[in-house]
C-alpha atoms as a PDB file:
ATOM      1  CA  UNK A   1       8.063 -15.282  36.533  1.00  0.00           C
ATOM      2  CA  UNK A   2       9.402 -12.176  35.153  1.00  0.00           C
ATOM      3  CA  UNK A   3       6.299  -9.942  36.634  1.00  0.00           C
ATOM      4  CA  UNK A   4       8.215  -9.361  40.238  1.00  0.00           C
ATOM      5  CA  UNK A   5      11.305  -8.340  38.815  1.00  0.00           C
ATOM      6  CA  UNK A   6      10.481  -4.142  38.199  1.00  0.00           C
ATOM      7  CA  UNK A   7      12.592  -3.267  35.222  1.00  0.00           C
ATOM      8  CA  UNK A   8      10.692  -6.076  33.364  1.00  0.00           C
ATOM      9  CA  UNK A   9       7.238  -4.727  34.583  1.00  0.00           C
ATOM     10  CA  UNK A  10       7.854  -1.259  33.467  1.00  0.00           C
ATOM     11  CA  UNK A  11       9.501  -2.487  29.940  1.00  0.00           C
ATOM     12  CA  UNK A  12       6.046  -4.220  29.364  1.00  0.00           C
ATOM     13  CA  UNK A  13       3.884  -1.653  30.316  1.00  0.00           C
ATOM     14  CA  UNK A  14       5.795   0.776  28.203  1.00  0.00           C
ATOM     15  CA  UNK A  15       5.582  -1.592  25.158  1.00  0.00           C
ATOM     16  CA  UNK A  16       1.951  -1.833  25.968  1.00  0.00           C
ATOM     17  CA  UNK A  17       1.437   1.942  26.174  1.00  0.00           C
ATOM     18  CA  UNK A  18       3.221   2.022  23.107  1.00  0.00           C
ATOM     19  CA  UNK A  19       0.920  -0.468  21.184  1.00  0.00           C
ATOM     20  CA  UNK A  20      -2.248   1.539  22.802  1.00  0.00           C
ATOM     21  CA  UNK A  21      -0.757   4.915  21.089  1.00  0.00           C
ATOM     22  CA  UNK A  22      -0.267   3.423  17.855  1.00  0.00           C
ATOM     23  CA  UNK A  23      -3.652   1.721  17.157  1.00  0.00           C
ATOM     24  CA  UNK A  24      -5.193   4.923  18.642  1.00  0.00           C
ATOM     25  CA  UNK A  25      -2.722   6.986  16.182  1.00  0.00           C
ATOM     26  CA  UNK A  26      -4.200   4.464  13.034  1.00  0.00           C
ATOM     27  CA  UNK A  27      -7.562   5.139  14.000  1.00  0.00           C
ATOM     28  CA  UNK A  28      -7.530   9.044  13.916  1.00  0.00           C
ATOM     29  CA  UNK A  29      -5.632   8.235  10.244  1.00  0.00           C
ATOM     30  CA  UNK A  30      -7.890   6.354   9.409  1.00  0.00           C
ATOM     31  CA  UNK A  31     -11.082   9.385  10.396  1.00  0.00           C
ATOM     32  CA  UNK A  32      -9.135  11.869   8.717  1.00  0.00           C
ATOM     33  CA  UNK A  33     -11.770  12.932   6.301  1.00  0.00           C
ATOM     34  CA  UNK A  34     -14.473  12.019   8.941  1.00  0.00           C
ATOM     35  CA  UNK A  35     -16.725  15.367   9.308  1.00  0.00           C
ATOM     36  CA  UNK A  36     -16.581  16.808  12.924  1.00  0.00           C
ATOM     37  CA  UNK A  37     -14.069  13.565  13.876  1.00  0.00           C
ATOM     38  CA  UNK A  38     -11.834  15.199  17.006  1.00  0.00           C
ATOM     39  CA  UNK A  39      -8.555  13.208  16.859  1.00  0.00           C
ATOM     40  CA  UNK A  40      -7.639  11.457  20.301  1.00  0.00           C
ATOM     41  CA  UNK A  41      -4.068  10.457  21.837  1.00  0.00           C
ATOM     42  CA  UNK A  42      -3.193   8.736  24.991  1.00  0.00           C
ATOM     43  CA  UNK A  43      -1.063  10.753  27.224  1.00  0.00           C
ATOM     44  CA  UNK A  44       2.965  10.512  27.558  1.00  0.00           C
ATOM     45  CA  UNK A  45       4.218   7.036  29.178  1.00  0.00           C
ATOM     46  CA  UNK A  46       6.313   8.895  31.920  1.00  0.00           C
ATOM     47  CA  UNK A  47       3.126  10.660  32.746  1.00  0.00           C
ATOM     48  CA  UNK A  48       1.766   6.943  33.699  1.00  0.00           C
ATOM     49  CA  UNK A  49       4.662   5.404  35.493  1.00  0.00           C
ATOM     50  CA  UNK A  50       2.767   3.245  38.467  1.00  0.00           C
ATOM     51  CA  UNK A  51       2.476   4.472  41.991  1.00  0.00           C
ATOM     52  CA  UNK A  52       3.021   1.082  43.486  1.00  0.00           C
ATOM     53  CA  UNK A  53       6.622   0.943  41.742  1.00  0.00           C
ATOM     54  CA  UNK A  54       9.178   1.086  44.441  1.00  0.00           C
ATOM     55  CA  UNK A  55      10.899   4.702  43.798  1.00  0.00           C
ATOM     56  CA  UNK A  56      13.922   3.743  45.410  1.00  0.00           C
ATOM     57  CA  UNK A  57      14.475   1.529  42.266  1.00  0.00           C
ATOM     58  CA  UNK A  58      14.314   4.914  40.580  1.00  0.00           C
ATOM     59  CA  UNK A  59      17.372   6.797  41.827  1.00  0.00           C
ATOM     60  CA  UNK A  60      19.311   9.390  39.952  1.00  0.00           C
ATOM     61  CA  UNK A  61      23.100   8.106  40.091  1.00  0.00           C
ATOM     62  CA  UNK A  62      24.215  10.189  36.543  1.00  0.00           C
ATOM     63  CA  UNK A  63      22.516  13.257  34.692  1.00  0.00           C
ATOM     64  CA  UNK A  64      20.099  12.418  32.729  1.00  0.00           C
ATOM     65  CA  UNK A  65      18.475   9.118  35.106  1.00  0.00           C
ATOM     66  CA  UNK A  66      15.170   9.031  35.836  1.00  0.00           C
ATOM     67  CA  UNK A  67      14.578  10.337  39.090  1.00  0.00           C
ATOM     68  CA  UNK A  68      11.917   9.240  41.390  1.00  0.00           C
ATOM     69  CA  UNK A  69       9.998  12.658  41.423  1.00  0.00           C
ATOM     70  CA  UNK A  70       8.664  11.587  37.874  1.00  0.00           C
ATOM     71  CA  UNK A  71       6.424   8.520  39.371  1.00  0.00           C
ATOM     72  CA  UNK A  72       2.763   9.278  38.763  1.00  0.00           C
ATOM     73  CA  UNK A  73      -0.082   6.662  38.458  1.00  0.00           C
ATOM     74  CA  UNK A  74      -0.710   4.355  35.842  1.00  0.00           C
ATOM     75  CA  UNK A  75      -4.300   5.256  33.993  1.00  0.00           C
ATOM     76  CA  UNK A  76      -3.858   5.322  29.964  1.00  0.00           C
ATOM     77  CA  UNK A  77      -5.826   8.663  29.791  1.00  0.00           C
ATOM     78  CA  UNK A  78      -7.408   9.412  26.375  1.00  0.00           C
ATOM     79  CA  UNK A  79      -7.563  13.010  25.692  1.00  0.00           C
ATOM     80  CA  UNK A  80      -8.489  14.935  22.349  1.00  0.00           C
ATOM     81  CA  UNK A  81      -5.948  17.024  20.713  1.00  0.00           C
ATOM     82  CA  UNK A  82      -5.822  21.000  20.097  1.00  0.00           C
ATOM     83  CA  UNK A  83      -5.173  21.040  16.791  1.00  0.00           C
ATOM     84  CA  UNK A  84      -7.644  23.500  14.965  1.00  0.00           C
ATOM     85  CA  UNK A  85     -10.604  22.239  12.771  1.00  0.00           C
ATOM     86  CA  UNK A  86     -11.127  22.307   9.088  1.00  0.00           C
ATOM     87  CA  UNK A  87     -14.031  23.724   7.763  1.00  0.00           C
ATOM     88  CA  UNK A  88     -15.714  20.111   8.174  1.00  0.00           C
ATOM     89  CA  UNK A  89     -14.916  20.176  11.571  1.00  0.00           C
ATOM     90  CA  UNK A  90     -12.115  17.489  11.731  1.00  0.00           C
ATOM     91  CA  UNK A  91      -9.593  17.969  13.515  1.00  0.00           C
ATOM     92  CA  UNK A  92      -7.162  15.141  12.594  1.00  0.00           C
ATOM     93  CA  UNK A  93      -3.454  16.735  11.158  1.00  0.00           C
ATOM     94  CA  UNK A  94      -1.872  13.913   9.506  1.00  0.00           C
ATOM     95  CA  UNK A  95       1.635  15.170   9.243  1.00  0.00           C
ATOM     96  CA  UNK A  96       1.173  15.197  12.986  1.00  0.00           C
ATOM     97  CA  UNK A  97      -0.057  11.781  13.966  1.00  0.00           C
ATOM     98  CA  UNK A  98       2.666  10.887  11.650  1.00  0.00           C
ATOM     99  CA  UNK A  99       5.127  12.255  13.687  1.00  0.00           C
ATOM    100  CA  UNK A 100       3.441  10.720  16.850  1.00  0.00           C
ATOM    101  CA  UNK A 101       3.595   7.116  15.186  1.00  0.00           C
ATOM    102  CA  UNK A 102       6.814   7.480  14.720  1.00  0.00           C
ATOM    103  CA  UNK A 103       7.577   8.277  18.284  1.00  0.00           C
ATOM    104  CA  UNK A 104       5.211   5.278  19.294  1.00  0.00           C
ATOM    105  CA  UNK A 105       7.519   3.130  17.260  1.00  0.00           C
ATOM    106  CA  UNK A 106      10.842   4.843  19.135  1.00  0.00           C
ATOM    107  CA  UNK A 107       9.222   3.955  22.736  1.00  0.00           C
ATOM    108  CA  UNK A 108       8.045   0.355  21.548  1.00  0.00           C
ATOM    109  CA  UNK A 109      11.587  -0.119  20.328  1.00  0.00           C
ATOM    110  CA  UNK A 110      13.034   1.040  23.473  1.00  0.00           C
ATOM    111  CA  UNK A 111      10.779  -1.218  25.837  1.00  0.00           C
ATOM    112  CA  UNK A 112      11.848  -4.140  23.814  1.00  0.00           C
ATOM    113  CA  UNK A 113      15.635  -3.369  24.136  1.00  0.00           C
ATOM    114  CA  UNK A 114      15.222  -2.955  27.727  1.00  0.00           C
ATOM    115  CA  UNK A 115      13.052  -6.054  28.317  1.00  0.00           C
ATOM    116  CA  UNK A 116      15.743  -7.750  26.068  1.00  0.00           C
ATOM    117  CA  UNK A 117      19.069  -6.279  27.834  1.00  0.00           C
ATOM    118  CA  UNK A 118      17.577  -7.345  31.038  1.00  0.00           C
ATOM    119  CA  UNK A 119      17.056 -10.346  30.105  1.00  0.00           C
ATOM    120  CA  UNK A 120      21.169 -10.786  28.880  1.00  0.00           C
ATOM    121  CA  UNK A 121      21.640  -9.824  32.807  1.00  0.00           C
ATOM    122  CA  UNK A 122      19.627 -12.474  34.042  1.00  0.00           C
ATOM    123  CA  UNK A 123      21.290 -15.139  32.007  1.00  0.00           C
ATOM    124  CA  UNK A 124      24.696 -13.825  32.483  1.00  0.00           C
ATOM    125  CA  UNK A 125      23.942 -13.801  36.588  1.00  0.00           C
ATOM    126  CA  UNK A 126      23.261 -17.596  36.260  1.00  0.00           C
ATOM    127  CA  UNK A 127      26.386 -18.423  34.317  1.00  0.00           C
ATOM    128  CA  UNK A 128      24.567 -18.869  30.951  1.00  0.00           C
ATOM    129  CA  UNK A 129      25.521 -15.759  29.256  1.00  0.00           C
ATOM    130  CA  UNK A 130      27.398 -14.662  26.688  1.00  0.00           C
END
């Protein structure tokens, strides 16, 4: 029901992106004493926004909006990172993928309060709102 209205299309892809960084986050963790393990991360969500996503829903009206110039295509792309390797060859910084978990998190958070605030709109539209 909710799939044709945009805003609630891009929330859920960004909580999905999200969900994809983090397990892909655990699992270079997790390989982080792995000899010659190169650690992998999924490129930025506004890198993905879909083509097909009308980019007139995407205007600019304050500083700061998205604008429509940042619409790409939507392909999670799995790249390795350039951090340099230890002497075993791993190249897996863990203070780093911290710090990229905890952004995961941020964005997951984010999709969820949009999905959610959107949905207050809806029911206030139909008269059952707060």
């Amino acid at each position: 029901m909710f799939e044709k209205i945009t805003i609630m299309s891009v929330a859920g892809q960004m909580a999905r992106h999200a969900t994809s960084r983090q397990s892909l986050i655990s699992q270079n963790i997790a390989h982080a004493d792995t000899p010659n393990f190169k650690a992998k991360d999924i490129i930025e969500f506004s890198s993905e926004m879909p083509e097909e996503v009308d980019s007139s829903v995407f205007r600019a009206t304050r500083s700061g909006h998205v604008g429509a110039s940042e619409v790409n295509s939507l392909n999670a792309q799995i790249s390795e990172t350039n951090f340099p390797a230890d002497p075993n060859g791993n190249t897996v910084s863990v203070e780093h993928e911290i710090l990229k978990s905890i952004e995961a998190e941020r964005q997951h958070s984010r999709a969820i309060a949009i999905y959610q605030h959107s949905i207050d709109l809806l029911k206030m539209s139909i008269g059952r709102g707060r």
